[in-house]
C-alpha atoms as a PDB file:
ATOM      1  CA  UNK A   1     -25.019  59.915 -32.429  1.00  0.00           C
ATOM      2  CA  UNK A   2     -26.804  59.599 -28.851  1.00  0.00           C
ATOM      3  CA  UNK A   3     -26.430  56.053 -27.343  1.00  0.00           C
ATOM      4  CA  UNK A   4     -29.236  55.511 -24.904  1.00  0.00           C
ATOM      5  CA  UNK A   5     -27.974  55.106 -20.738  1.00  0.00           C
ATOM      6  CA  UNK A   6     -29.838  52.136 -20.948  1.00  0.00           C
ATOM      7  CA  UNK A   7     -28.013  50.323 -23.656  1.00  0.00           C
ATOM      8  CA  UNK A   8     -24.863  51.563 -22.319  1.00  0.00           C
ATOM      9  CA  UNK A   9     -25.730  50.240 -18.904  1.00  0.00           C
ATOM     10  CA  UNK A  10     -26.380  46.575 -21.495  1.00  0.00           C
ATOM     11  CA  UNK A  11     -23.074  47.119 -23.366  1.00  0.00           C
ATOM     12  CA  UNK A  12     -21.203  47.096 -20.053  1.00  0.00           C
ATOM     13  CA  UNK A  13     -23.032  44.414 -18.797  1.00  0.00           C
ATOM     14  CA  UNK A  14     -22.387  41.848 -21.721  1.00  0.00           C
ATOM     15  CA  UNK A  15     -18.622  42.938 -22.143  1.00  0.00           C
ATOM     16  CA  UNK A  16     -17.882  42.325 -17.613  1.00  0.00           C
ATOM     17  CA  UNK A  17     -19.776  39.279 -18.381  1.00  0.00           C
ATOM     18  CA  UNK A  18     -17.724  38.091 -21.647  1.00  0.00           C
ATOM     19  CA  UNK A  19     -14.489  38.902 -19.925  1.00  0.00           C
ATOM     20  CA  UNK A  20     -15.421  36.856 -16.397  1.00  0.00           C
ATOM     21  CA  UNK A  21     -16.449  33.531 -18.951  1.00  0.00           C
ATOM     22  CA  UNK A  22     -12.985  34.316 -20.686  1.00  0.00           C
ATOM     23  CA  UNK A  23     -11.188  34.839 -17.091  1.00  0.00           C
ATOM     24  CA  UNK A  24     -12.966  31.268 -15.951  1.00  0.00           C
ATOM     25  CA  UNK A  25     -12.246  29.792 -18.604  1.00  0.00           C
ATOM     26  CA  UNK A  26      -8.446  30.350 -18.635  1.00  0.00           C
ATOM     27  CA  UNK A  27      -8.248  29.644 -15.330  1.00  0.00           C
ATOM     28  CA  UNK A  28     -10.129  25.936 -15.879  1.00  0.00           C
ATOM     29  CA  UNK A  29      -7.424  25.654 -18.629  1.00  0.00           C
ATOM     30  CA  UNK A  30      -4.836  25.586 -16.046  1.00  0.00           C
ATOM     31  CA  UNK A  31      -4.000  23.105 -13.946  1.00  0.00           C
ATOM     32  CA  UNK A  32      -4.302  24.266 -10.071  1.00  0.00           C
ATOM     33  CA  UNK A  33      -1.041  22.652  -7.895  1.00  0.00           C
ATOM     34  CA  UNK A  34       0.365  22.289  -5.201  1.00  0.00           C
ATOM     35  CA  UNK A  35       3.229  21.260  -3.442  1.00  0.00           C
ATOM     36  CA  UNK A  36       3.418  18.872  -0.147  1.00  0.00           C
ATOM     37  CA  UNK A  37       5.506  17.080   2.236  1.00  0.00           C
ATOM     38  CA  UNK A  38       4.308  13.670   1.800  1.00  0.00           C
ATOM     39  CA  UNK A  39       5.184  10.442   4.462  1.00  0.00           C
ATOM     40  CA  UNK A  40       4.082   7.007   4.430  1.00  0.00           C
ATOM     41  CA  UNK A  41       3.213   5.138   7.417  1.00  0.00           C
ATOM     42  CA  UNK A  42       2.612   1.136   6.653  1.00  0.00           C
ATOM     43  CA  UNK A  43       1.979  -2.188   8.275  1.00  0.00           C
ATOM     44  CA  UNK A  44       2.387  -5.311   6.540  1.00  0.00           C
ATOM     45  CA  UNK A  45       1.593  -9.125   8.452  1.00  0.00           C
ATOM     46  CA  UNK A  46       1.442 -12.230   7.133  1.00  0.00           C
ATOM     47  CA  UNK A  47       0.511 -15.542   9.315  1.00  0.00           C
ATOM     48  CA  UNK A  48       0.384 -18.891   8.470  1.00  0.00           C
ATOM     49  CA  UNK A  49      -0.473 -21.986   9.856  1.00  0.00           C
ATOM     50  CA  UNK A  50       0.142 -25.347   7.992  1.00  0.00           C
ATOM     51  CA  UNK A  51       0.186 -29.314   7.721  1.00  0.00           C
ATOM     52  CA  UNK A  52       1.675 -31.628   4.750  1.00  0.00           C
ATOM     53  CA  UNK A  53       1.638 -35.400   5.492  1.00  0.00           C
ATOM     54  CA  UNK A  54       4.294 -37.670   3.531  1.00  0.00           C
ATOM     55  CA  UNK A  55       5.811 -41.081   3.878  1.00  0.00           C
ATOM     56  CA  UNK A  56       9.668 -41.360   4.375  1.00  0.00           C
ATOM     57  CA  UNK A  57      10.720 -45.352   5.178  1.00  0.00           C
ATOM     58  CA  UNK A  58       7.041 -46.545   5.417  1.00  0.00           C
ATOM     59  CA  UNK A  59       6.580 -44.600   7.842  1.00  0.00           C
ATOM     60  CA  UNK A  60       3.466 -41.191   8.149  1.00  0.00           C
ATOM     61  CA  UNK A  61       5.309 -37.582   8.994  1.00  0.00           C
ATOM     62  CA  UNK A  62       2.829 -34.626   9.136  1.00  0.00           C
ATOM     63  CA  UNK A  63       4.646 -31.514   9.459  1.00  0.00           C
ATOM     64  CA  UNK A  64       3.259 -28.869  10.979  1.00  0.00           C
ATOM     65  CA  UNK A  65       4.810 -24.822  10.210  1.00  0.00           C
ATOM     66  CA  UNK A  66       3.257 -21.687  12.226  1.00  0.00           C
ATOM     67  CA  UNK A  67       4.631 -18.787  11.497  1.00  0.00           C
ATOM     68  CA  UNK A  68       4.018 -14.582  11.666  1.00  0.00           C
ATOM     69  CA  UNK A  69       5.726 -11.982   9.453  1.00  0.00           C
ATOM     70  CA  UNK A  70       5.746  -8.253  10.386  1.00  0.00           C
ATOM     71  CA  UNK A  71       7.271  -5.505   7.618  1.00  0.00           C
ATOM     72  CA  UNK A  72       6.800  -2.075   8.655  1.00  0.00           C
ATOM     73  CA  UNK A  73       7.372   1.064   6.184  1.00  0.00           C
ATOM     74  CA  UNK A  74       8.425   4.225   8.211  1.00  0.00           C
ATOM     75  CA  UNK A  75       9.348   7.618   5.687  1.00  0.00           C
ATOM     76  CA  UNK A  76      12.822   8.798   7.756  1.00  0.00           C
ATOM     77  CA  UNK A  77      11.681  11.912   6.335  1.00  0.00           C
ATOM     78  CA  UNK A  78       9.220  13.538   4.108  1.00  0.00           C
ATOM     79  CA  UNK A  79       9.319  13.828   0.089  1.00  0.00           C
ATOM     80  CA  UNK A  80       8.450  16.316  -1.850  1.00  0.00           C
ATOM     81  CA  UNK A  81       5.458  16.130  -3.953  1.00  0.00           C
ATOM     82  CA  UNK A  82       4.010  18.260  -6.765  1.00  0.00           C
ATOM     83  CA  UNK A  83       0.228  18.007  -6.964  1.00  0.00           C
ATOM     84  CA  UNK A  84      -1.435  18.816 -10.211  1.00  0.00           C
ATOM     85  CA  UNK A  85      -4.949  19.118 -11.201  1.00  0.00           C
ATOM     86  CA  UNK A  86      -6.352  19.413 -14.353  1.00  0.00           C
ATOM     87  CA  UNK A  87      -8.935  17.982 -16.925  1.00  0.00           C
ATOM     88  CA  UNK A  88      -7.917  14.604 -16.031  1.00  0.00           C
ATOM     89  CA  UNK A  89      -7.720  14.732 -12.466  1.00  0.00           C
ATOM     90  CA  UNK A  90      -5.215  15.004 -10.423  1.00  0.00           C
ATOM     91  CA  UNK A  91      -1.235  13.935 -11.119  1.00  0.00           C
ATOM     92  CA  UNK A  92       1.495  13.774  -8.986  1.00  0.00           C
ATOM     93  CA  UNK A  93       5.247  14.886  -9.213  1.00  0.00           C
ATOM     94  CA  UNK A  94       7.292  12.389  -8.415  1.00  0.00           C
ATOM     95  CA  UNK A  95       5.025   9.577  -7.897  1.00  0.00           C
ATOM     96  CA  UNK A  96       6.274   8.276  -5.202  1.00  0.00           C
ATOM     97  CA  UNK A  97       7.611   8.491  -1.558  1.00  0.00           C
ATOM     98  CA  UNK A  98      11.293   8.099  -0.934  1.00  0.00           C
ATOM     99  CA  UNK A  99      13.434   7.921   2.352  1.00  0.00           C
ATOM    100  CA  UNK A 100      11.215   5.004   3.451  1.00  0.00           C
ATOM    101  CA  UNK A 101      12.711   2.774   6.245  1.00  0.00           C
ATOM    102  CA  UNK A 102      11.976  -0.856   6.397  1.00  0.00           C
ATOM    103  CA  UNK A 103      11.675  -2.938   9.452  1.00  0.00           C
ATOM    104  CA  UNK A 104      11.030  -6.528   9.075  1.00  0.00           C
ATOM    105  CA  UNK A 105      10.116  -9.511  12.253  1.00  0.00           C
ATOM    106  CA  UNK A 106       9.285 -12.896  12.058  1.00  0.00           C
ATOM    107  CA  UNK A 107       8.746 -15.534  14.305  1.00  0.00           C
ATOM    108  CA  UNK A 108       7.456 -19.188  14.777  1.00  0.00           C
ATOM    109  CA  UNK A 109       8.175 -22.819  15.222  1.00  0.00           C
ATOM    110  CA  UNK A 110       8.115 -26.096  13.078  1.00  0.00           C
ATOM    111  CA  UNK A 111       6.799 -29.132  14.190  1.00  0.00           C
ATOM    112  CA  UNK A 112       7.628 -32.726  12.968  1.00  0.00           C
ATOM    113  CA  UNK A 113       5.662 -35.593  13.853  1.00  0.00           C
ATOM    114  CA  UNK A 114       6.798 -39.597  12.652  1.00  0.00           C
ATOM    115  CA  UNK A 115       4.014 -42.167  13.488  1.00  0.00           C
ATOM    116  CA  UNK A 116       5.052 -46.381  13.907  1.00  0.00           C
ATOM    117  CA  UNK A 117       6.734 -48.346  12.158  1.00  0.00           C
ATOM    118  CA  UNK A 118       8.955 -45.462  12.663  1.00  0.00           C
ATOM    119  CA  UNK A 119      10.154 -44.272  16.295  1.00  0.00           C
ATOM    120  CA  UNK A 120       6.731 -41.885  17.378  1.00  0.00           C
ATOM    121  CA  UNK A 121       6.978 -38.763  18.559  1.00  0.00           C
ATOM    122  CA  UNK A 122       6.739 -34.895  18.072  1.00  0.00           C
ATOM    123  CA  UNK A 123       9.705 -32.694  17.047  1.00  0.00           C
ATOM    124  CA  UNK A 124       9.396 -29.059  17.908  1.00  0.00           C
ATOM    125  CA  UNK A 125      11.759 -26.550  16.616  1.00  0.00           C
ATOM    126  CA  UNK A 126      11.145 -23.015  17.972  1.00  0.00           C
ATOM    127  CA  UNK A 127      12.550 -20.035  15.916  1.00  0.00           C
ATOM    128  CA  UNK A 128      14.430 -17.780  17.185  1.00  0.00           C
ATOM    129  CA  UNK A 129      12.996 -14.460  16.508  1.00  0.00           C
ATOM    130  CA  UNK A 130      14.366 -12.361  13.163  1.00  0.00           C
ATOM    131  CA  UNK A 131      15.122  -8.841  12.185  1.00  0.00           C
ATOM    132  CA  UNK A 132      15.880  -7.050   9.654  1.00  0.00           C
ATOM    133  CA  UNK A 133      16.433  -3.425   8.886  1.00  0.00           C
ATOM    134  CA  UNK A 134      16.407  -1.587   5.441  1.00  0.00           C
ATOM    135  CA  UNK A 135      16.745   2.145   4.969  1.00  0.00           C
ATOM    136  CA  UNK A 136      16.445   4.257   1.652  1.00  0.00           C
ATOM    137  CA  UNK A 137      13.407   2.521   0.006  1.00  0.00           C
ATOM    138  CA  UNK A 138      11.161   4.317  -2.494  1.00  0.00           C
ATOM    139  CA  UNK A 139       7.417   3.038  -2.900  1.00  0.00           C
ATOM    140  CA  UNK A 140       5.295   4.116  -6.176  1.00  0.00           C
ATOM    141  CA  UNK A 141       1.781   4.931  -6.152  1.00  0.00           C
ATOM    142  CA  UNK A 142      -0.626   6.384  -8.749  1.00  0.00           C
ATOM    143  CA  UNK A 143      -3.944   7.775  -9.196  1.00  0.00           C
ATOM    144  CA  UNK A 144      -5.995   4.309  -9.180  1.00  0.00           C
ATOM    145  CA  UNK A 145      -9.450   6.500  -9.649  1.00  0.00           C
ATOM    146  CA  UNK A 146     -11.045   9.382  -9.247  1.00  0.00           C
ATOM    147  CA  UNK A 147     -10.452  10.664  -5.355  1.00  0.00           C
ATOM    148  CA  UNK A 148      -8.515   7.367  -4.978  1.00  0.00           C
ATOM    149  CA  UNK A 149      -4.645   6.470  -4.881  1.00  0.00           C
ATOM    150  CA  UNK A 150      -3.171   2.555  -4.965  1.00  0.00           C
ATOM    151  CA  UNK A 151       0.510   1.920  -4.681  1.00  0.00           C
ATOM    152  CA  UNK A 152       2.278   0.221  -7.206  1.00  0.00           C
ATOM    153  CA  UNK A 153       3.285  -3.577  -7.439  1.00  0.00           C
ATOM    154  CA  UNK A 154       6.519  -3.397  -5.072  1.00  0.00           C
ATOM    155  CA  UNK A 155       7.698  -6.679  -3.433  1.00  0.00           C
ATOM    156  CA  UNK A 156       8.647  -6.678   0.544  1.00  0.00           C
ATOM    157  CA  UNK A 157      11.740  -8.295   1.627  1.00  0.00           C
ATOM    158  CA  UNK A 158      12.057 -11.566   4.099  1.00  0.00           C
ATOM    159  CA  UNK A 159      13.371 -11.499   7.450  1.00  0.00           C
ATOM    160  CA  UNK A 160      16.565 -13.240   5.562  1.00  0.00           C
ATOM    161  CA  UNK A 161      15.872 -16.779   7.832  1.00  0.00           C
ATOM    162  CA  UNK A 162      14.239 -19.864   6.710  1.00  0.00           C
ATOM    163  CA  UNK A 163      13.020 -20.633  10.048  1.00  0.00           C
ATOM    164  CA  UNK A 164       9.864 -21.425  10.479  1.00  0.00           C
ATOM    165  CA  UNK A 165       9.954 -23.163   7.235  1.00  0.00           C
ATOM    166  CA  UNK A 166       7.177 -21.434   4.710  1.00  0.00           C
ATOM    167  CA  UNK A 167       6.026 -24.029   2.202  1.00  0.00           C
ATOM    168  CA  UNK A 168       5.936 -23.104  -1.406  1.00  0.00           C
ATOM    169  CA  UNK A 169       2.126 -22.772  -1.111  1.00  0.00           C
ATOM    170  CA  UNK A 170       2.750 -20.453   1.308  1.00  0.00           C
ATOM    171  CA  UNK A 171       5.621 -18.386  -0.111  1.00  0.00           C
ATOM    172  CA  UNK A 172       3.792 -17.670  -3.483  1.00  0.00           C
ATOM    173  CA  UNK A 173       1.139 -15.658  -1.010  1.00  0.00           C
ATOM    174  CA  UNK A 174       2.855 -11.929  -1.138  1.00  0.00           C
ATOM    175  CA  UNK A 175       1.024  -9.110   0.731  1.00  0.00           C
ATOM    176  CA  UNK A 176       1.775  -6.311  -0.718  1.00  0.00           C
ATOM    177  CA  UNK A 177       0.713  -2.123  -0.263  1.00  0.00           C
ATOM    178  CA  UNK A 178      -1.160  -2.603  -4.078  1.00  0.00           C
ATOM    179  CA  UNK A 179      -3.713  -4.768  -1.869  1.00  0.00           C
ATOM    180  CA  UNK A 180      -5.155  -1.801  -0.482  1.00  0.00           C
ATOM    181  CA  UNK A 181      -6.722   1.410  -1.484  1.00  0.00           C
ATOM    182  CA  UNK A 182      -6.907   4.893  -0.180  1.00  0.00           C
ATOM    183  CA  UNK A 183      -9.445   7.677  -0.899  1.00  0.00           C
ATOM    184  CA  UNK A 184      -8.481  11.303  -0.662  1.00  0.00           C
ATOM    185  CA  UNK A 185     -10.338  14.559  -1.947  1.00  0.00           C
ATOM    186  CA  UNK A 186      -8.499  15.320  -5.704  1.00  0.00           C
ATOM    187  CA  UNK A 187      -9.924  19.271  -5.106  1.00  0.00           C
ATOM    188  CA  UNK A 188      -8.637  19.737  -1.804  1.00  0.00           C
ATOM    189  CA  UNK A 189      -5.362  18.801  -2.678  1.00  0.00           C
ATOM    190  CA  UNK A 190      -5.090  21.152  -5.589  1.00  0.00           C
ATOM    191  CA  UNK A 191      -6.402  23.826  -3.597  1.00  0.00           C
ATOM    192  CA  UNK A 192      -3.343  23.186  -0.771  1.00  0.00           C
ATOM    193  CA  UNK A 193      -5.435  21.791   1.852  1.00  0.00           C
ATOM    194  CA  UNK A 194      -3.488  18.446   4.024  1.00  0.00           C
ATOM    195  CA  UNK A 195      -5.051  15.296   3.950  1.00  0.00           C
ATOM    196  CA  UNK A 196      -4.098  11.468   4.404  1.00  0.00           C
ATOM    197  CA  UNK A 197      -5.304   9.088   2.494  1.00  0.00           C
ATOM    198  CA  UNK A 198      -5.793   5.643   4.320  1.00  0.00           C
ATOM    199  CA  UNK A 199      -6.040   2.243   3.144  1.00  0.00           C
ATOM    200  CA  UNK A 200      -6.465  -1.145   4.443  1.00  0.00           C
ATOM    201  CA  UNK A 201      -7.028  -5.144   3.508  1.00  0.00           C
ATOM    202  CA  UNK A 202      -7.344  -8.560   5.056  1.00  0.00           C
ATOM    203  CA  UNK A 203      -7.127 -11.532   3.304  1.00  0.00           C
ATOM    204  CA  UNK A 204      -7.643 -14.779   4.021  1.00  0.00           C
ATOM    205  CA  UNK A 205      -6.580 -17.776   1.980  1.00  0.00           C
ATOM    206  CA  UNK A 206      -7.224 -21.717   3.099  1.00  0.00           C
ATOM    207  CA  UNK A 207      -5.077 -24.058   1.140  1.00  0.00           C
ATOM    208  CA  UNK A 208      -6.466 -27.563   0.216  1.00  0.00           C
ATOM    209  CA  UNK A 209      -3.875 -29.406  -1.794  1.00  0.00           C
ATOM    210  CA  UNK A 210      -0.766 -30.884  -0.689  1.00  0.00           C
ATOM    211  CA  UNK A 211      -0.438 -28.288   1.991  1.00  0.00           C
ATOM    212  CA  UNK A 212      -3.422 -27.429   4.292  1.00  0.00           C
ATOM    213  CA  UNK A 213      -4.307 -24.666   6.388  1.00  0.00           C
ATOM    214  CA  UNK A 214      -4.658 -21.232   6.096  1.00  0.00           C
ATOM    215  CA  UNK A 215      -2.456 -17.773   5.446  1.00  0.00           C
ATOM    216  CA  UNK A 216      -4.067 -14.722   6.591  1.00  0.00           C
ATOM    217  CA  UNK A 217      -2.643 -11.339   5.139  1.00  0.00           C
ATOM    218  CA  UNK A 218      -3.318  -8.225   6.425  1.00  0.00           C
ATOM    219  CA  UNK A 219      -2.133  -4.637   4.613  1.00  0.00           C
ATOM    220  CA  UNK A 220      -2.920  -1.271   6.397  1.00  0.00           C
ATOM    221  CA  UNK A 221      -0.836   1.928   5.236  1.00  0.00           C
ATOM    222  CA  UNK A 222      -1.305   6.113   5.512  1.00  0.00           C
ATOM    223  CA  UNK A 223      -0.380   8.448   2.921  1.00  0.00           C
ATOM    224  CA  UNK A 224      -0.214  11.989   4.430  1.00  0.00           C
ATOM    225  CA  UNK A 225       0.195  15.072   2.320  1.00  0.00           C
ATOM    226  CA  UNK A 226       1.662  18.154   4.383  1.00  0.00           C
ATOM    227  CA  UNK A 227       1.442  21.593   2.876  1.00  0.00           C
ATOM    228  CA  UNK A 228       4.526  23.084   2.405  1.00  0.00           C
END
């Protein structure tokens, strides 16, 4: 039986154009990955400035508390991260960067003031300045949104001193990395290219009863992603 060129030419056609659908289709199946060397770069402050007024032997103390917080997140080296895209956007394997270094500073004074019947006059007490070094934290994160990463709930430690004094008011305000969000291309990382995702907050909160004043938090951190 002849077979017309022309329907030949048609046959070939439909069959290279079955078998690239097929071949696209497989290859949407699978996930595309990569693999990175990922670091974490983070600043963390916290300042607060406060007055509470109470009456000890008849007599009116306002006490006054300033002080500034300063945790910094350093990776001491990078982790490895698996990058996976498929269907339902991207995943990551682990899900979160290790070997992070933590460097915490604080500073400040306290102020006492005592007004008549009582002997008047202004205490000052001035802080000496506090450090503290951590090493071998690990910070989660996850996939908040499409093209956008949040860390985790993960709380920061103190500077281990109770000078200045921070008012309960004050101490139930935690800055934290969660406060901020980064954006970073889901595609590009799949496809292997490096990118660093950057996210940052301020936050300021007055306070109105008991204690007054204000606490003013501010989160800014960098999530690189090195191809390895």
């Amino acid at each position: 039986m002849h077979v017309p060129a022309a329907m030949k030419t048609s046959f070939v056609i439909v069959v290279a154009s079955l078998i690239a659908i097929l071949a696209g289709a497989a290859a949407e199946a699978q996930p595309n990955r990569a693999m990175y060397a990922v670091t974490l770069r983070a600043t963390i402050t916290k300042d607060w400035n406060t007055v509470s007024e109470s009456t000890e032997d008849n007599c009116r103390v306002v006490r006054r508390a300033i002080g500034h917080r300063t945790v910094t997140l350093r990776s001491a080296r990078p982790t490895r991260i698996v990058v996976n895209l498929g269907s339902r956007g991207a995943s990551f394997s682990p899900s979160a960067v290790r070997f992070i270094t933590v460097r915490v500073t604080q500073s400040g004074e306290n102020k006492t003031r005592r007004d008549p019947p009582c002997p008047s006059g202004t205490e000052l007490e001035k802080c000496r300045p506090a450090k503290r070094t951590l090493r071998g934290g690990s910070f989660h994160f996850l996939r908040s949104g499409r093209n956008e990463i949040s860390f985790r709930t993960a709380r920061l430690p103190g500077a281990a001193t109770l000078c200045p004094t921070e008012p309960a008011s004050v101490r139930a305000i935690r800055p934290e990395l969660r406060d901020a969000e980064g954006k970073i291309s889901e595609v590009e990382l799949a496809r292997g290219a490096s990118q660093t995702a950057f996210g940052s907050a301020a936050v300021t909160t007055e306070l109105e009863s008991g204690e007054t004043g204000s606490v003013v938090e501010r989160v800014s951190w960098s999530l690189s992603f090195t191809r390895r």
